[in-house]
Protein backbone atom coordinates (compact mmCIF):
# COMPACT_ATOMS: atom_id res chain seq x y z
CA UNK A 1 -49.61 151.37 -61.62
CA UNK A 2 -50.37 147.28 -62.05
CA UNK A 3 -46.82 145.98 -63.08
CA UNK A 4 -46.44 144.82 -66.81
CA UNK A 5 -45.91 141.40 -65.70
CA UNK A 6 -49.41 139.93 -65.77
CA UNK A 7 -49.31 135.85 -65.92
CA UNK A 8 -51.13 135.44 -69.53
CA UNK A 9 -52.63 131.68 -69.75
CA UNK A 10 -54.23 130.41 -73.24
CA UNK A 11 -56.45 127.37 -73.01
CA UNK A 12 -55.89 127.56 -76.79
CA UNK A 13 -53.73 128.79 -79.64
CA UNK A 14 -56.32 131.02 -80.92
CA UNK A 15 -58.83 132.45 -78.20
CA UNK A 16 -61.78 133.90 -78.44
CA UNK A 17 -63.04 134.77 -75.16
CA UNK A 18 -60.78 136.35 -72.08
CA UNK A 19 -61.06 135.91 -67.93
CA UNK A 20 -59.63 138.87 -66.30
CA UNK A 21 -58.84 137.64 -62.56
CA UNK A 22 -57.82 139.92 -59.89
CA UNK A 23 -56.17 138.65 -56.83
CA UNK A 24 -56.76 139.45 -52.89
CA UNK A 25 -54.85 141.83 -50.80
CA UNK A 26 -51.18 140.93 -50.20
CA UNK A 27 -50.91 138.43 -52.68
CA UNK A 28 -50.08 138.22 -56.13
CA UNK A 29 -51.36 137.06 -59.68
CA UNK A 30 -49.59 133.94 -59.34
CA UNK A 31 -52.21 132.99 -56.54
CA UNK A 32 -54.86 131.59 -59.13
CA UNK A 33 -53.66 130.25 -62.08
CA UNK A 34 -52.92 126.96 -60.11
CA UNK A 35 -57.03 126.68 -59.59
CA UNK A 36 -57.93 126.63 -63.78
CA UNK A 37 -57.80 122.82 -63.49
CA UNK A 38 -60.46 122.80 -61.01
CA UNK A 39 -62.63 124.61 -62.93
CA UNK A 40 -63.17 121.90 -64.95
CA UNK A 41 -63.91 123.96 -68.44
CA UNK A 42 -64.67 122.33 -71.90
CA UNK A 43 -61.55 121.34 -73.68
CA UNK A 44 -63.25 122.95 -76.45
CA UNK A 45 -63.04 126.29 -74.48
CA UNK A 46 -60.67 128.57 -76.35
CA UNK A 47 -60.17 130.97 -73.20
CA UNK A 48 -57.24 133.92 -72.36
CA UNK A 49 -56.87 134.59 -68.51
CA UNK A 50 -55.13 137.14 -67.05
CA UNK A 51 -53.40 137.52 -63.77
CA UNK A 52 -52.63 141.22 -63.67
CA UNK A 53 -50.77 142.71 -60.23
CA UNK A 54 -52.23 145.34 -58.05
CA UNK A 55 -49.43 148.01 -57.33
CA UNK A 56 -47.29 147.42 -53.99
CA UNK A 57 -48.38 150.08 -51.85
CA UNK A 58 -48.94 151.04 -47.87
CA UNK A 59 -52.00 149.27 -46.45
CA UNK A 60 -52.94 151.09 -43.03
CA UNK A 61 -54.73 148.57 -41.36
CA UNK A 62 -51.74 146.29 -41.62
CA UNK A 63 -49.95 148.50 -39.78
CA UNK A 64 -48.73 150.75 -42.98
CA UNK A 65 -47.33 147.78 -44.44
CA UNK A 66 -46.10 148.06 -48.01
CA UNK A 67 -48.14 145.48 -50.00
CA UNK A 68 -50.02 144.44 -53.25
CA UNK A 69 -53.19 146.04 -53.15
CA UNK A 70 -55.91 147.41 -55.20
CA UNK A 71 -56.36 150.06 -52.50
CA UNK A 72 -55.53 151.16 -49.39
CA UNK A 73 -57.97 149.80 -45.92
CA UNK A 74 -58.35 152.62 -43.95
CA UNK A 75 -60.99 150.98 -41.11
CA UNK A 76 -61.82 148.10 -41.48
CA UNK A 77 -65.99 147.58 -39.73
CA UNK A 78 -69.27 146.75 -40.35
CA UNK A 79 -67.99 148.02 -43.80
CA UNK A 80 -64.46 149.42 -45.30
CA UNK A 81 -63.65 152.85 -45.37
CA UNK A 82 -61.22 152.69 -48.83
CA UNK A 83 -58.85 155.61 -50.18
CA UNK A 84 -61.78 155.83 -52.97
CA UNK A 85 -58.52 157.67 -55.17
CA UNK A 86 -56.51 154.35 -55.76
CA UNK A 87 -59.92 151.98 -56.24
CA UNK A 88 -60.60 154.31 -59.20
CA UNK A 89 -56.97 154.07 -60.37
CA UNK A 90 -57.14 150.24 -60.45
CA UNK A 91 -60.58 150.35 -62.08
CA UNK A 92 -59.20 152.25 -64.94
CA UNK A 93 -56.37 150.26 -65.13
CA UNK A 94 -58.47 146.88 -65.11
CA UNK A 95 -60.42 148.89 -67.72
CA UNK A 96 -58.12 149.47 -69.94
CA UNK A 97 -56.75 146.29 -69.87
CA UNK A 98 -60.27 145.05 -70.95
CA UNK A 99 -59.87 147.64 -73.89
CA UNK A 100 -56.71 145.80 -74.95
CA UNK A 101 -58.36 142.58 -74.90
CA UNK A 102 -61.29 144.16 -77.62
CA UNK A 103 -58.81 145.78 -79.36
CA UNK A 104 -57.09 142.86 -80.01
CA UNK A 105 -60.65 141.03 -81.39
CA UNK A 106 -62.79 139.54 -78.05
CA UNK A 107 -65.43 140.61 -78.13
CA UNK A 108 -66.99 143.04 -75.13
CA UNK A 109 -69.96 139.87 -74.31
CA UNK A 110 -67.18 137.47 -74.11
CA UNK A 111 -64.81 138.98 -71.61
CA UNK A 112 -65.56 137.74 -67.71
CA UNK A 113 -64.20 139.72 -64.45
CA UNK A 114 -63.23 137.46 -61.36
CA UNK A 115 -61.94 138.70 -58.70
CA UNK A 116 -61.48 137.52 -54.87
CA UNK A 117 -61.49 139.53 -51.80
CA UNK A 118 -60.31 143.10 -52.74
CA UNK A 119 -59.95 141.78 -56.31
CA UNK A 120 -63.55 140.82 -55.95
CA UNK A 121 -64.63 144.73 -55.08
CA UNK A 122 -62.55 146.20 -58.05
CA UNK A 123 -64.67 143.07 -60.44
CA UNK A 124 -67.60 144.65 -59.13
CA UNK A 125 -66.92 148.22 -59.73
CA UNK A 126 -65.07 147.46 -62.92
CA UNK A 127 -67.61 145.59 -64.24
CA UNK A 128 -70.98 147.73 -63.42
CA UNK A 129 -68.80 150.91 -64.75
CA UNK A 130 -67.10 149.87 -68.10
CA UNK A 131 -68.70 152.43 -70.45
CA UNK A 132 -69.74 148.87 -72.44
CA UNK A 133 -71.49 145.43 -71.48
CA UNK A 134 -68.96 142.81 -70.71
CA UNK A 135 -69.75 139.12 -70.37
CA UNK A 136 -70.39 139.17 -66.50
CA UNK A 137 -68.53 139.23 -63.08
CA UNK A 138 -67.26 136.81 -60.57
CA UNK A 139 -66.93 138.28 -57.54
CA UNK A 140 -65.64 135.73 -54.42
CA UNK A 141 -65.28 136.38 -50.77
CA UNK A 142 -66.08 140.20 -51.50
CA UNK A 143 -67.79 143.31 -51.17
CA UNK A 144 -69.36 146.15 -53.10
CA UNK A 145 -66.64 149.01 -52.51
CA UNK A 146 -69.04 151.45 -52.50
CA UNK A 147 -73.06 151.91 -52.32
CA UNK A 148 -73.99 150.62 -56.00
CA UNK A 149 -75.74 153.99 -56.61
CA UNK A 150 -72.24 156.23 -56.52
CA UNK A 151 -70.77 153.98 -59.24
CA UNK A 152 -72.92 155.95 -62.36
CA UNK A 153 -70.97 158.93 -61.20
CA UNK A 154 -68.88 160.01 -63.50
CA UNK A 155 -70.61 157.35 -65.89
CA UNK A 156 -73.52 157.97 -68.81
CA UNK A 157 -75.01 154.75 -67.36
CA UNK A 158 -74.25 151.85 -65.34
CA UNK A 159 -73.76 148.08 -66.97
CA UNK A 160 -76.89 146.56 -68.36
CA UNK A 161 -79.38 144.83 -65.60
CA UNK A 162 -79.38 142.02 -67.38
CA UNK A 163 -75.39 141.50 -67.23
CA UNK A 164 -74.47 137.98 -65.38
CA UNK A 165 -73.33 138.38 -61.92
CA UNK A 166 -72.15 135.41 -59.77
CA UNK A 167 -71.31 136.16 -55.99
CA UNK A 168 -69.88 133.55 -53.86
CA UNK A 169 -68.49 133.59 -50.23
CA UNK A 170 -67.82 131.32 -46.98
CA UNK A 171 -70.24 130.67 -44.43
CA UNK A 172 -67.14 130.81 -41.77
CA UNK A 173 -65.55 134.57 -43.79
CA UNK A 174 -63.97 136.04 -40.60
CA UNK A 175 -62.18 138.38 -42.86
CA UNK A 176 -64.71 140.02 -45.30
CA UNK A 177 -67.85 138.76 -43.31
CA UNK A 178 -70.83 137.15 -45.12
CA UNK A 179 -73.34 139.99 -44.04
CA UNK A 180 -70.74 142.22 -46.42
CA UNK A 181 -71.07 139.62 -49.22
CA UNK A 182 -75.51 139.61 -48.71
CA UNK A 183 -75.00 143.41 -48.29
CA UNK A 184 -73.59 143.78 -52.14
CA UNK A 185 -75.83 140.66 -53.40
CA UNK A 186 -79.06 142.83 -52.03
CA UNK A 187 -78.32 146.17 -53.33
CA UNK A 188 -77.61 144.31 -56.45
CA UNK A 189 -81.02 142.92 -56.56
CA UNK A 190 -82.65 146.46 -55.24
CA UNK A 191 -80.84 148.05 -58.54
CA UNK A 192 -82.66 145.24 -60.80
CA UNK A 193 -79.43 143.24 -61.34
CA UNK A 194 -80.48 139.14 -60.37
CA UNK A 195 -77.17 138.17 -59.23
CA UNK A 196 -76.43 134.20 -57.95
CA UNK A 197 -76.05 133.97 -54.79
CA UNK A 198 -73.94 130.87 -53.81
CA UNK A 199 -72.22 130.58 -49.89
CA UNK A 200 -70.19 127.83 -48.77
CA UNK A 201 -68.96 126.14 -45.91
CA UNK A 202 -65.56 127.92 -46.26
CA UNK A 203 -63.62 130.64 -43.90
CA UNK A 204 -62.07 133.48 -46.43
CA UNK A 205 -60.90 130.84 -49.14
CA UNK A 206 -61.99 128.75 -52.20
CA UNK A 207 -62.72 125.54 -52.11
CA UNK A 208 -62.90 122.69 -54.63
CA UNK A 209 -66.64 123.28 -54.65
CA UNK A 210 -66.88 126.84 -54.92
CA UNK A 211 -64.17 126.43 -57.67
CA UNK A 212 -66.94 124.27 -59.33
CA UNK A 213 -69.50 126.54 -59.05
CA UNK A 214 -67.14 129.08 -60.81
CA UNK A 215 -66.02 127.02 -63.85
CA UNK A 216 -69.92 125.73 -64.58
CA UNK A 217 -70.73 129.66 -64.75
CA UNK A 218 -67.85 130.67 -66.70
CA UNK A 219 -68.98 127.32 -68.91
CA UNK A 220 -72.53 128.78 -69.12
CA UNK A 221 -71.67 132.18 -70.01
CA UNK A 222 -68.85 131.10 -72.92
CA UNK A 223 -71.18 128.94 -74.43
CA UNK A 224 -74.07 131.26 -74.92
């Protein structure tokens, strides 16, 4: 279960938008807040983000190490082979944590998933599976968890084709390598989603300029 102490940041008193932003694998939701100032955002921007944590839990490919993670790795290859059982319990936890945030008056268009790494994977399959269209996803250094066409399973439908999608990785990723990051980008695009495509000369990081590229998209989707 993600622990109840989610960092909460307001941009303003009264906020009418929210940023959901999942951290990688062995870290925690402390690991982002720090880069908000980077993102360079209109002071006029009245935006919630929240930092929830995944669960601390064994990870086999680190040797059964107990750790925060959204999932356990079970291989880690050309792909990931994922204990599919604990992605779907973090999905409906993100889920429902997007709920909360409608419930309490954003509305569904104005609420953004970001997510790096692992974080980034549970965006994706959060965001093209909430039974509603949310504002878009942000999905660095990742990978889709799963081919795109199991995630209607279970589903009426998948998100709209014409939801925002921005996908950014390193050029130098020697930990979720960039053919993983074109892989999800392409099926994307094969499924009729246009998602933008940005790589940088990074390893498995952000960087000021990839932080850039972040806040002018969260800018452009905000202000719409």
């Amino acid at each position: 279960m993600i622990d109840n102490d989610m960092i909460v940041v307001e941009t303003k008193p009264a906020c009418d938008a929210a940023i959901i932003w999942m951290h990688g694998l062995g870290v925690d939701g402390s690991d982002f807040p720090p880069t908000i100032p980077y993102l360079k955002l209109p002071k006029e921007l009245a935006a919630r983000f929240l930092f929830p944590n995944a669960p601390e839990q064994a990870v086999t490919v680190n040797g059964g190490m107990v750790m925060r993670s959204w999932y356990d790795i079970l291989s880690m290859g050309i792909g990931r082979e994922i204990n599919d059982a604990q992605l779907q319990s973090s999905v409906s936890q993100i889920s429902d944590i997007v709920t909360q945030q409608i419930d309490a008056g954003i509305a569904p268009e104005r609420i953004l998933l970001v997510g790096f790494s692992q974080g980034g994977a549970v965006a994706y399959e959060t965001g093209l599976s909430y039974p509603g269209n949310l504002g878009g996803i942000a999905a660095m250094s990742t990978y889709l968890p799963r081919p795109i066409e199991q995630i209607s399973i279970g589903n009426n439908s998948v998100a709209a084709l014409s939801m925002p999608i921005l996908s950014l990785h390193g050029e130098h990723d020697d930990v979720v390598p960039l053919t993983l990051g074109e892989s999800a980008v392409e099926q994307l695009k094969q499924k009729g989603y246009q998602p933008e495509w940005h790589t940088f000369k990074m390893a498995h990081e952000v960087s000021v300029e990839s932080l850039a590229v972040l806040g002018r998209w969260i800018t452009q989707q905000l202000s719409k």
